[in-house]
Protein backbone atom coordinates (compact mmCIF):
# COMPACT_ATOMS: atom_id res chain seq x y z
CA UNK A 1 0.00 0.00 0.00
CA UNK A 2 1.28 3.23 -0.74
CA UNK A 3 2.00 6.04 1.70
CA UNK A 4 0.19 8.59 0.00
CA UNK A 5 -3.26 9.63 1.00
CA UNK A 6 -6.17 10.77 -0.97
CA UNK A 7 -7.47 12.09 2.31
CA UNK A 8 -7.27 11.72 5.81
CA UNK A 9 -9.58 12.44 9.28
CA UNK A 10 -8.59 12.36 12.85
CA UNK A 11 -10.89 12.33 15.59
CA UNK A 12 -10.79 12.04 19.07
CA UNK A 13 -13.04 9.52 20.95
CA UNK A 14 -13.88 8.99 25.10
CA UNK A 15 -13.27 4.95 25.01
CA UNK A 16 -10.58 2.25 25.58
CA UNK A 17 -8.76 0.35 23.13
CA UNK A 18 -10.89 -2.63 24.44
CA UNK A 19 -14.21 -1.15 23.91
CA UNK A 20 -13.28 0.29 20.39
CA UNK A 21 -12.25 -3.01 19.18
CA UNK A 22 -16.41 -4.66 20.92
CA UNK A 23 -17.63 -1.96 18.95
CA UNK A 24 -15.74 -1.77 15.26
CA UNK A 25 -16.83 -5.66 15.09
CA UNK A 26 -19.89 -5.52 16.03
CA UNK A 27 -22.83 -5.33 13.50
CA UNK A 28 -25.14 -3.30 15.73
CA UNK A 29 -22.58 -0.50 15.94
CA UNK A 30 -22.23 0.01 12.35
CA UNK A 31 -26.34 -0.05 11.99
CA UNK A 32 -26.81 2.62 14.51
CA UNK A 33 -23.37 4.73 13.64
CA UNK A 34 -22.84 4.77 9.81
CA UNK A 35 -24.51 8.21 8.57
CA UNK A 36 -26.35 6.93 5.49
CA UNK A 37 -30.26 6.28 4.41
CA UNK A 38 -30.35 2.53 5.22
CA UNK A 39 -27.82 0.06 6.00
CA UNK A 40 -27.73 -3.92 7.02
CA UNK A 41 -24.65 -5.42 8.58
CA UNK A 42 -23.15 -8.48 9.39
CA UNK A 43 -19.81 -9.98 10.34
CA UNK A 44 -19.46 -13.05 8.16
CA UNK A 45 -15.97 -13.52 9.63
CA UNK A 46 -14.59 -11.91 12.58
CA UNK A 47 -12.80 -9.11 10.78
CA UNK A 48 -15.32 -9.23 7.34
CA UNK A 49 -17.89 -6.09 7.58
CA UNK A 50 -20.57 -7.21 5.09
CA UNK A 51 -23.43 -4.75 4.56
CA UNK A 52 -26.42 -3.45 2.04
CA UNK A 53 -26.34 0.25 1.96
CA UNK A 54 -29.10 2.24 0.47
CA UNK A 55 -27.54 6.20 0.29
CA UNK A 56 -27.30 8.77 -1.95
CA UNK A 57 -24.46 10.83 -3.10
CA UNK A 58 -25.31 14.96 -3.57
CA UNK A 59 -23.98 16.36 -6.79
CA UNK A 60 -24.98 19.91 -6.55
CA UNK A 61 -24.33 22.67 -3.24
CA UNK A 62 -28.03 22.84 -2.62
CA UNK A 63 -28.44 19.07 -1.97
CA UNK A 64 -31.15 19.15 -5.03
CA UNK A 65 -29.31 16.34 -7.50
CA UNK A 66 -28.97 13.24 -5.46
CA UNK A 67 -27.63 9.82 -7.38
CA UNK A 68 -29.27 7.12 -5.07
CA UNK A 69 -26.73 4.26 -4.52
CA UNK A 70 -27.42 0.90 -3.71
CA UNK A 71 -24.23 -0.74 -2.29
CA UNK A 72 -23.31 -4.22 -1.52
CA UNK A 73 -20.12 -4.82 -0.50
CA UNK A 74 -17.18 -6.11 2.41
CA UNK A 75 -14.74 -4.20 3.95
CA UNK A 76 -12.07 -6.49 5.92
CA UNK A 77 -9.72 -4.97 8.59
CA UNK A 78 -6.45 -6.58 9.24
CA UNK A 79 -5.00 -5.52 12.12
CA UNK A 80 -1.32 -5.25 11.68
CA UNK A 81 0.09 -5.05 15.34
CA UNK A 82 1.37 -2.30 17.47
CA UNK A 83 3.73 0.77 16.91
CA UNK A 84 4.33 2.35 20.60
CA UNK A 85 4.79 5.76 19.20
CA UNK A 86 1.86 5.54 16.49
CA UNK A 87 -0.75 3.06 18.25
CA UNK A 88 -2.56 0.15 16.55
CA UNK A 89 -2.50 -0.43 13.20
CA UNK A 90 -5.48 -2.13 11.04
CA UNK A 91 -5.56 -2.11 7.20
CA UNK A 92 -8.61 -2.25 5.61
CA UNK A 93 -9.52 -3.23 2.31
CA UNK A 94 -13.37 -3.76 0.40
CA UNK A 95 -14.17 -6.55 -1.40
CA UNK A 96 -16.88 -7.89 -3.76
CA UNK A 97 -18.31 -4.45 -3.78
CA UNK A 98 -20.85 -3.02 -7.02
CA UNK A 99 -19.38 0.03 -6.91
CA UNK A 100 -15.62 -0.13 -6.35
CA UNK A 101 -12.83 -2.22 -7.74
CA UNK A 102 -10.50 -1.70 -4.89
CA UNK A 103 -10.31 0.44 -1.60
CA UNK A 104 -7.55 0.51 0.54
CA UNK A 105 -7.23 2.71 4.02
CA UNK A 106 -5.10 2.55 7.32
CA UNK A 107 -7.11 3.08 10.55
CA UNK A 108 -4.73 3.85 13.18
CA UNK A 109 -5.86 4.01 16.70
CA UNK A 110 -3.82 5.35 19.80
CA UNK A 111 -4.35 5.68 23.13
CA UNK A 112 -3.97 8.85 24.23
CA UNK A 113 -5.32 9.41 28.35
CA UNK A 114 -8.97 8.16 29.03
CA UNK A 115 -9.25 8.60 24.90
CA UNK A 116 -8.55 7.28 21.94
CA UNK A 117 -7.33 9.50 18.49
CA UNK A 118 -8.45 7.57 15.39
CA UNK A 119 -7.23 8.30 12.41
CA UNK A 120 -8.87 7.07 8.88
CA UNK A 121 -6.51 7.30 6.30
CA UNK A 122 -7.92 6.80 2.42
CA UNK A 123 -4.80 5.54 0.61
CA UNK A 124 -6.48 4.22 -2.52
CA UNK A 125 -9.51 4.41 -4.67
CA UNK A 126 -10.74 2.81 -7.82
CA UNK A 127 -14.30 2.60 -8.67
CA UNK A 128 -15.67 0.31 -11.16
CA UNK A 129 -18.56 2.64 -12.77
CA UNK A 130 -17.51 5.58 -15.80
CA UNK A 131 -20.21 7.59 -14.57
CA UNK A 132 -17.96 8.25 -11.16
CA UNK A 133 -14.92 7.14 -12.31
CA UNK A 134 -14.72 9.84 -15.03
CA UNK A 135 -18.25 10.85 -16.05
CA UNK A 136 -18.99 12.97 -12.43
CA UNK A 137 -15.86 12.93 -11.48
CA UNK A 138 -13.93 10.98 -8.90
CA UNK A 139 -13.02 14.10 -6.65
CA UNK A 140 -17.01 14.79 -6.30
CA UNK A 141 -17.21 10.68 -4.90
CA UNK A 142 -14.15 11.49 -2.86
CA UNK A 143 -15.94 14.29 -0.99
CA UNK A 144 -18.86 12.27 -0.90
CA UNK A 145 -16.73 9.83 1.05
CA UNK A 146 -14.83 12.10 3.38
CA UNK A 147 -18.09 14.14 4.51
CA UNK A 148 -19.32 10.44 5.39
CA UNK A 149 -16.55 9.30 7.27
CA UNK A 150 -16.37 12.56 9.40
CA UNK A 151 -20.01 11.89 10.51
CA UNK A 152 -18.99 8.43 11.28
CA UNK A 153 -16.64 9.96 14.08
CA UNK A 154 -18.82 12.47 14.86
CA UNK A 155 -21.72 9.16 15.32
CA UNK A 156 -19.10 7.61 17.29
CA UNK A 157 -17.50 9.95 19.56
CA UNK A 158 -21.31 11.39 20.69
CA UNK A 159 -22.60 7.88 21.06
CA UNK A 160 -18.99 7.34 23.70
CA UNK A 161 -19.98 10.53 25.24
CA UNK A 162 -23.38 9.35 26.32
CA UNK A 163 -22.09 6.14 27.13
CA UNK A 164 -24.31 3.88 24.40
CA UNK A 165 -22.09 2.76 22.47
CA UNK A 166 -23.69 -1.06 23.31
CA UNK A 167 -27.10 -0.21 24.08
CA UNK A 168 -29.27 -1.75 21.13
């Protein structure tokens, strides 16, 4: 994997290493967390996210053009061990997905007090369909993409703070 990122977020969330870990594999979290329409998740394998997504992706400022999206797909973390100074490291790939031919990101995770700083970092992108690949234009799909994973932390660090991060 390159070392070069299209993009990536950092956020800061109230939780232990432990809990983080109950929670990232966990179906249930991803259901209540990810910020899209409609979603359905499973964990085929311990480490294999496998979900439906029904979303849309804006193409215009005032949120008037909408492409609905209807995603199947798998995104598989490996965790990679350890670095002291940089925390835990998990690679994450998608697979058998409609809509991309490959995705690759690092998700680094380090404890830092009673908190944990998570980083996402989007190191590769190749979609499968001309109309995003060229036709709308990858950089409008890679916005799409970062706006989504910010609301993901945002999900996930308010859900910590009012401690229901396992309710159902």
């Amino acid at each position: 994997m390159e070392n070069r990122n299209i993009f990536a977020i950092v956020g800061y969330i109230p939780l232990s290493f432990q809990d983080f870990e109950k929670a990232i594999f966990s179906a249930e979290f991803w259901e209540r967390v990810s910020p899209v329409s409609k979603i359905s998740a499973s964990f085929p394998n311990p480490n294999v996210l496998e979900a439906d997504v029904e979303d849309a992706i804006q193409v215009d400022p005032a949120g008037i053009a909408k492409i609905p999206l209807e995603i199947h797909g798998e995104l598989v973390f490996e965790y990679k061990g350890e670095d002291g100074s940089k925390g835990h490291l998990y690679e994450v790939y998608a697979r058998n997905n409609n809509y991309l031919n490959s995705l690759e990101a690092r998700l680094r995770v380090k404890p830092e007090g009673a908190r944990l700083k998570v980083g996402i970092f989007l190191q590769s992108l190749e979609l499968n369909s001309m109309l995003f690949q060229r036709g709308l234009g990858k950089d409008a799909v890679v916005i799409a993409l970062k706006l989504k994973m910010e609301k993901l932390l945002r999900n996930f660090k308010t859900l910590a703070e009012q401690g229901k991060i396992f309710e159902e």
